[in-house]
C-alpha atoms as a PDB file:
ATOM      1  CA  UNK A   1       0.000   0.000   0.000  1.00  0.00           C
ATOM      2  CA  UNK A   2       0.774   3.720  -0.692  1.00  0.00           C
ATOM      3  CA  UNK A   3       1.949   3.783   3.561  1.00  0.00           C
ATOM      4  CA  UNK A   4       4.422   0.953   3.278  1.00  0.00           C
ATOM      5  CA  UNK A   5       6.220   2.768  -0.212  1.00  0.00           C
ATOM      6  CA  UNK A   6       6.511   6.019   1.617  1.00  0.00           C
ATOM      7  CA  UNK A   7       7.963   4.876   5.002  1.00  0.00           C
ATOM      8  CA  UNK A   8      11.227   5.010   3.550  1.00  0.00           C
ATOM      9  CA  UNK A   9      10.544   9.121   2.942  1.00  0.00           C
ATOM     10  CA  UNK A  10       8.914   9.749   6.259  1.00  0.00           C
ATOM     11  CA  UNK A  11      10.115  10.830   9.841  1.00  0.00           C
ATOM     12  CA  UNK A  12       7.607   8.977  11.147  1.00  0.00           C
ATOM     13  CA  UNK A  13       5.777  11.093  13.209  1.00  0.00           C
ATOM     14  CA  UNK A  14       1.967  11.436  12.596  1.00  0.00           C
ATOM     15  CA  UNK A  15       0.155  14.411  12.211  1.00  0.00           C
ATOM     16  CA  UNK A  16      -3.619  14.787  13.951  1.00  0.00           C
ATOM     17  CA  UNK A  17      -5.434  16.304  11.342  1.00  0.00           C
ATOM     18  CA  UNK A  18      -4.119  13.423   8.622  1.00  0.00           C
ATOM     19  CA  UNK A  19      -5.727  11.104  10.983  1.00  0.00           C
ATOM     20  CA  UNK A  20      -8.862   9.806   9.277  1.00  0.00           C
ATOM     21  CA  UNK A  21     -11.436   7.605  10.882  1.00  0.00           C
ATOM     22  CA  UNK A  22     -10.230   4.172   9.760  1.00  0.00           C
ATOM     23  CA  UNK A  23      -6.817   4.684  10.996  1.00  0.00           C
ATOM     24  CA  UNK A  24      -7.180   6.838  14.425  1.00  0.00           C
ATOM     25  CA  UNK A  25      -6.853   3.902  16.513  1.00  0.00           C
ATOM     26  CA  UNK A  26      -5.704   4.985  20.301  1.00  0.00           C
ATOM     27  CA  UNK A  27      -2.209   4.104  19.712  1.00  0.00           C
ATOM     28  CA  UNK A  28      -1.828   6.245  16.805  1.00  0.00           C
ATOM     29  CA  UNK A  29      -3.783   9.136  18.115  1.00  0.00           C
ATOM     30  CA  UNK A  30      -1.381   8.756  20.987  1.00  0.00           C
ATOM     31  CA  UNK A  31       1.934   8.632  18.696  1.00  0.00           C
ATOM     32  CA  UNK A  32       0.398  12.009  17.226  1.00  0.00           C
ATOM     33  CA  UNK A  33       1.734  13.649  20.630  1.00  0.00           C
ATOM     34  CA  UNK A  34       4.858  14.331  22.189  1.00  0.00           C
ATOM     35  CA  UNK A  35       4.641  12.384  25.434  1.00  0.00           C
ATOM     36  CA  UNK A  36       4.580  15.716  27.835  1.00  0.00           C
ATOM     37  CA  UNK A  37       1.579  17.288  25.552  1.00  0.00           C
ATOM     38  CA  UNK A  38      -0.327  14.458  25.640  1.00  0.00           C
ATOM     39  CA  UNK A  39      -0.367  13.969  29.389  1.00  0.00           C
ATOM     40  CA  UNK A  40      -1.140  17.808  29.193  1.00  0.00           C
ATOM     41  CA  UNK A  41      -4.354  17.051  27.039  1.00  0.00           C
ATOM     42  CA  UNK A  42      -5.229  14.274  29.151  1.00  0.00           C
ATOM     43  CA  UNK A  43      -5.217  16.164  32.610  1.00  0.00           C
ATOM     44  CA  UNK A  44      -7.428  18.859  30.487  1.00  0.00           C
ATOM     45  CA  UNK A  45      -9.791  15.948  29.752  1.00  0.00           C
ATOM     46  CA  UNK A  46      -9.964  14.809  33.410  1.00  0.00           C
ATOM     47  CA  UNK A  47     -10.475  18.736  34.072  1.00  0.00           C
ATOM     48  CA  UNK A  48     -13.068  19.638  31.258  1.00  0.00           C
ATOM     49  CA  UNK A  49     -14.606  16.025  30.570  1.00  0.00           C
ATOM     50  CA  UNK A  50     -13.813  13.582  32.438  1.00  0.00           C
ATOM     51  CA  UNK A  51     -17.096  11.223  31.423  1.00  0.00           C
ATOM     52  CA  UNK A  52     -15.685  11.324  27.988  1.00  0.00           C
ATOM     53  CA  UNK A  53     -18.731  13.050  26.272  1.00  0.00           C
ATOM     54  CA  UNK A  54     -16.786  14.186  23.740  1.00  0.00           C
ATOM     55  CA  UNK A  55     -15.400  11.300  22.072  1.00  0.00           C
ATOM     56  CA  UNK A  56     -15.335  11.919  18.665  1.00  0.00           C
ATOM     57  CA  UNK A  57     -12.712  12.539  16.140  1.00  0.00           C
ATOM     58  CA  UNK A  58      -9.215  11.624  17.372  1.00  0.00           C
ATOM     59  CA  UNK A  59     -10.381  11.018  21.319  1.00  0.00           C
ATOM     60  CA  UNK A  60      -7.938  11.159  24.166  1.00  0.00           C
ATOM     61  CA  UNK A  61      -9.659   9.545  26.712  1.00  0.00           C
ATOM     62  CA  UNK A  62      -9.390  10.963  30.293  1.00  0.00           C
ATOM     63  CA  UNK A  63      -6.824   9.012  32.261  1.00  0.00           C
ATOM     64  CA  UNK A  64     -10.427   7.119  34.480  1.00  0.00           C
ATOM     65  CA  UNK A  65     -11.647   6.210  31.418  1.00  0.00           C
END
């Protein structure tokens, strides 16, 4: 697949917004981050909703979830 030709040309660090549906699994919505901002992103999800109502589209989960 197109992926496996580029990975050659690639950093490998994933982008958020290229993130579509069929491939923004949690690992690679996680690998989108640098470590320190995502723990950042998941204490403002504990903060601002921590029941997870807004799941949608490239979810970090709060860290209860």
């Amino acid at each position: 697949d197109a992926r496996t030709a580029l990975a050659p040309h690639t950093t490998g660090q994933i982008y958020a917004n290229f993130l579509h549906d069929v491939d923004a699994s949690a690992e690679r919505v996680r690998a989108a981050y640098a470590p320190e901002t995502y723990r950042r992103l998941v204490a403002l999800k504990d903060r601002y909703d921590p029941t997870n109502m807004f799941r949608f589209n490239r979810n970090i989960p709060p860290s209860g979830a």
